[in-house]
Protein backbone atom coordinates (compact mmCIF):
# COMPACT_ATOMS: atom_id res chain seq x y z
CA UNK A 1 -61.41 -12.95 -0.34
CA UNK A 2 -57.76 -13.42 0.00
CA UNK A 3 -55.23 -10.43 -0.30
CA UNK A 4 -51.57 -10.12 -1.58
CA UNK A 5 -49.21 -8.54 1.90
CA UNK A 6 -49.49 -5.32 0.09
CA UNK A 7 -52.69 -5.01 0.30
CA UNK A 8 -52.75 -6.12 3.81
CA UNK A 9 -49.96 -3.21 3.97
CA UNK A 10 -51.89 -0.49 2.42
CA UNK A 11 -55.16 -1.16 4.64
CA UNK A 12 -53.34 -1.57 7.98
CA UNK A 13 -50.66 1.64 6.94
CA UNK A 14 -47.97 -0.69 7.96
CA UNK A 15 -44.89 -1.61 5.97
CA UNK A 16 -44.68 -5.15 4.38
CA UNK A 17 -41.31 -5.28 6.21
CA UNK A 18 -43.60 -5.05 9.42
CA UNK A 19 -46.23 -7.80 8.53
CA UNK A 20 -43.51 -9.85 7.51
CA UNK A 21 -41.85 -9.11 10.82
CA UNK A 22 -45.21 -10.09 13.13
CA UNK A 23 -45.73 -13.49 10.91
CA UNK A 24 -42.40 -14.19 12.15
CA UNK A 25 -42.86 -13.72 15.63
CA UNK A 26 -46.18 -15.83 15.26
CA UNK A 27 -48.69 -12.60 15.40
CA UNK A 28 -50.21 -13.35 12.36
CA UNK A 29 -50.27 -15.93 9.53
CA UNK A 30 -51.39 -15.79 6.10
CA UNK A 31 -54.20 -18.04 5.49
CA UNK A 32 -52.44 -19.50 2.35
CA UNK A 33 -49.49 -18.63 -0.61
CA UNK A 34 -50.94 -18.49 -4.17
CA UNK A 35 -49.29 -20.92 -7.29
CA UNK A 36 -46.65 -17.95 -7.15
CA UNK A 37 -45.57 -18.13 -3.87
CA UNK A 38 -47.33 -14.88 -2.64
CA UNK A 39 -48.45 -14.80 1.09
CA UNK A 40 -52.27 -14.75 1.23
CA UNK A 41 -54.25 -13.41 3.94
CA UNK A 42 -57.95 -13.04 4.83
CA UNK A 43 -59.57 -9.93 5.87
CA UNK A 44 -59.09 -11.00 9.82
CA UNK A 45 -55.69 -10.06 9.57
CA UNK A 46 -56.53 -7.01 8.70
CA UNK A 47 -58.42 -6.53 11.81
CA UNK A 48 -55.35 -8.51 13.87
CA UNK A 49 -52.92 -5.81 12.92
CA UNK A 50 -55.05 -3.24 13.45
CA UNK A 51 -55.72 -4.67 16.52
CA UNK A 52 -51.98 -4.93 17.22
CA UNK A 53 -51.22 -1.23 16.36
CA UNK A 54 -54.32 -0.02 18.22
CA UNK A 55 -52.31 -1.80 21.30
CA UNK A 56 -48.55 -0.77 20.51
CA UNK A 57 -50.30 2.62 20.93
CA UNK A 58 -51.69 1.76 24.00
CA UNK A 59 -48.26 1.05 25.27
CA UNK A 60 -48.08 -2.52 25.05
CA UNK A 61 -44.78 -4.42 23.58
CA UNK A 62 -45.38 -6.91 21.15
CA UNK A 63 -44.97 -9.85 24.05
CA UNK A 64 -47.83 -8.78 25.80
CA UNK A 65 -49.76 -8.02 22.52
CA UNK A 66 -49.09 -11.81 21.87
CA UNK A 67 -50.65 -12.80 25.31
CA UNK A 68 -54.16 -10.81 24.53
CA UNK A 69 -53.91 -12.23 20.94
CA UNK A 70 -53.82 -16.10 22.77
CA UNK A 71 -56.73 -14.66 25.03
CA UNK A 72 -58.60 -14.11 22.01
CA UNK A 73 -60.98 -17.22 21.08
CA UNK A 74 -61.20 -18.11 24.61
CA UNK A 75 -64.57 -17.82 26.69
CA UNK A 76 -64.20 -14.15 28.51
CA UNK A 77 -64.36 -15.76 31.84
CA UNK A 78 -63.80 -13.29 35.63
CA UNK A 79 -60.24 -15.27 35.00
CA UNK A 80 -59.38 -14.15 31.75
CA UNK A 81 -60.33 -10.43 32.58
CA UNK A 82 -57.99 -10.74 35.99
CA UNK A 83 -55.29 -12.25 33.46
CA UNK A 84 -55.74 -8.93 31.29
CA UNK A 85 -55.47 -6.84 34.31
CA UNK A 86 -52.31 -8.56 35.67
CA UNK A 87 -50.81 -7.96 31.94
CA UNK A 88 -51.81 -4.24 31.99
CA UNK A 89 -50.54 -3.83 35.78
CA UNK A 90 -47.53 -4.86 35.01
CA UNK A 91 -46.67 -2.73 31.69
CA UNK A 92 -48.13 0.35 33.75
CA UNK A 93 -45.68 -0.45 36.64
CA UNK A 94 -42.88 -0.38 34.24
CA UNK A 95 -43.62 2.56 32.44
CA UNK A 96 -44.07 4.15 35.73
CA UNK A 97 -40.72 2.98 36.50
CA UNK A 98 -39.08 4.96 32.75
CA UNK A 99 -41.22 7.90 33.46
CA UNK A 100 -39.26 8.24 37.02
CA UNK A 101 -35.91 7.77 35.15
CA UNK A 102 -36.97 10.10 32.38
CA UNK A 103 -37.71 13.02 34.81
CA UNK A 104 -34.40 12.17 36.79
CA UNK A 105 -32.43 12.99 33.54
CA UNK A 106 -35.10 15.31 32.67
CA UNK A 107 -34.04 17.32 36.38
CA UNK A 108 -30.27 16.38 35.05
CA UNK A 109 -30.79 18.35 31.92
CA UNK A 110 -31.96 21.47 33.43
CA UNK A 111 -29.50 21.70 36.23
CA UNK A 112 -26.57 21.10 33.19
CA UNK A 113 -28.70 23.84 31.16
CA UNK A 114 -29.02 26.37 34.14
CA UNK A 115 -25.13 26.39 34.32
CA UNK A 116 -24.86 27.12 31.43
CA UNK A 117 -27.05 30.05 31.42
CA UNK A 118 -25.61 31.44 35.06
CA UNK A 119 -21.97 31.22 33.95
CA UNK A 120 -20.15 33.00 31.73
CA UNK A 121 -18.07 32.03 28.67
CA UNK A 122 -14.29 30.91 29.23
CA UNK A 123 -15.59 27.25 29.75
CA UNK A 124 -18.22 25.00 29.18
CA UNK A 125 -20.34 24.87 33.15
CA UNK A 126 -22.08 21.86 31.33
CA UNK A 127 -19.30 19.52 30.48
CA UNK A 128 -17.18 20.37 33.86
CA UNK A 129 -20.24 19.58 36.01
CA UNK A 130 -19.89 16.62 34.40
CA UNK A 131 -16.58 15.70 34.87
CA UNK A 132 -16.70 16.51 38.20
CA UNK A 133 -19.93 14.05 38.92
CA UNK A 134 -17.93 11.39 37.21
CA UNK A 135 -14.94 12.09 39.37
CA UNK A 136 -16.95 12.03 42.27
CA UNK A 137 -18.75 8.58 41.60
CA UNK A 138 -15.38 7.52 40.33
CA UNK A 139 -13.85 8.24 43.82
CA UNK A 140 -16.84 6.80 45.71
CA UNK A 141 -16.58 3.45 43.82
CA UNK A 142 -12.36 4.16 44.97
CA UNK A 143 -13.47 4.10 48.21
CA UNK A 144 -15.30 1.30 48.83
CA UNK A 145 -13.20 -0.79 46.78
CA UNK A 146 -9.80 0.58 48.93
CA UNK A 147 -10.43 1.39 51.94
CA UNK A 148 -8.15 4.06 53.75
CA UNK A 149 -7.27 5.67 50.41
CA UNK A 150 -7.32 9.77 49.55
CA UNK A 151 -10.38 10.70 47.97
CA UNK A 152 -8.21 12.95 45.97
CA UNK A 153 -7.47 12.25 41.97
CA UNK A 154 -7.10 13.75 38.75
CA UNK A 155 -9.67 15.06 36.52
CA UNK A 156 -7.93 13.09 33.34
C-alpha cells in the first residue's frame, strides 16, 4: 500500500518539509510518484523515519544516522557491531566535549550573575566584568604579538 508524503507526515509526526528534507540527503526515497506527480512511499519508510527520529533523540546527527541506515541490510557480523560502537564512541566523545564547554559558560554565567547580586546599583558588575576580561585577553594577545609593550590601554 503506497502513501501520499502526508500521510507519511502524519504517521511519523514529522513535517513534509522534513521528509522532503531526508529524501534529499538520500535517507529515504519514495518507492514511486503517482500519474500526478505525488511522491509515493511504502510503509518501510514509515518505520525508516521513525527509526531516524528514534536516533536524532538518541543524539545522533543525521551523518551518522546515514551510516547505521547503510549498516542496515548487511549480515550483523562482530565487525559491523565494532563499526556501530566506533560511530557511537565518537558522537559520545563529542558531546562530552559541548557538555565541558556548556558548564564553562554555565560557571561564566553564575560568576557574571553573582556580581550582580553582590554589587550595588550605579553600574552594571555584569557588563564591566566583561569589559575588563576582554581588555585583558585583548592585552595578552598585545603582548605576544609586541613584545616589550605596556600592558596598559583603554577600556574603549
Amino acid at each position: 500500500m503506497s502513501m501520499k508524503i502526508g500521510e507519511v507526515a502524519k504517521r511519523t509526526d514529522l513535517a513534509v518539509s522534513a521528509i522532503r528534507y531526508y529524501e534529499s540527503i538520500g535517507l529515504v526515497k519514495p518507492v514511486n510518484r503517482s500519474e500526478s506527480g505525488y511522491r509515493l512511499y511504502d510503509p518501510k519508510c514509515v518505520d525508516r523515519i521513525l527509526f531516524i527520529r528514534k536516533a536524532q533523540q538518541s543524539g545522533l546527527e543525521l551523518q551518522q544516522i546515514s551510516e547505521l541506515l547503510n549498516l542496515q541490510g548487511k549480515e550483523f557480523t562482530s565487525q559491523v557491531c565494532k563499526t556501530v560502537q566506533a560511530l557511537i564512541q565518537r558522537r559520545r566523545n563529542e558531546l562530552s566535549d559541548r557538555i565541558q564547554k556548556m558548564q564553562q559558560m554555565d560557571r561564566a554565567l553564575q560568576k557574571l550573575e553573582k556580581a550582580c547580586v553582590t554589587r550595588g546599583v550605579d553600574f552594571c558588575p555584569a557588563i564591566s566584568s566583561l569589559i575588563d576580561e576582554t581588555m585583558e585577553e585583548k592585552s595578552a594577545k598585545t603582548q605576544k604579538t609586541k613584545p616589550g609593550k605596556s600592558k596598559q590601554g583603554n577600556r574603549f
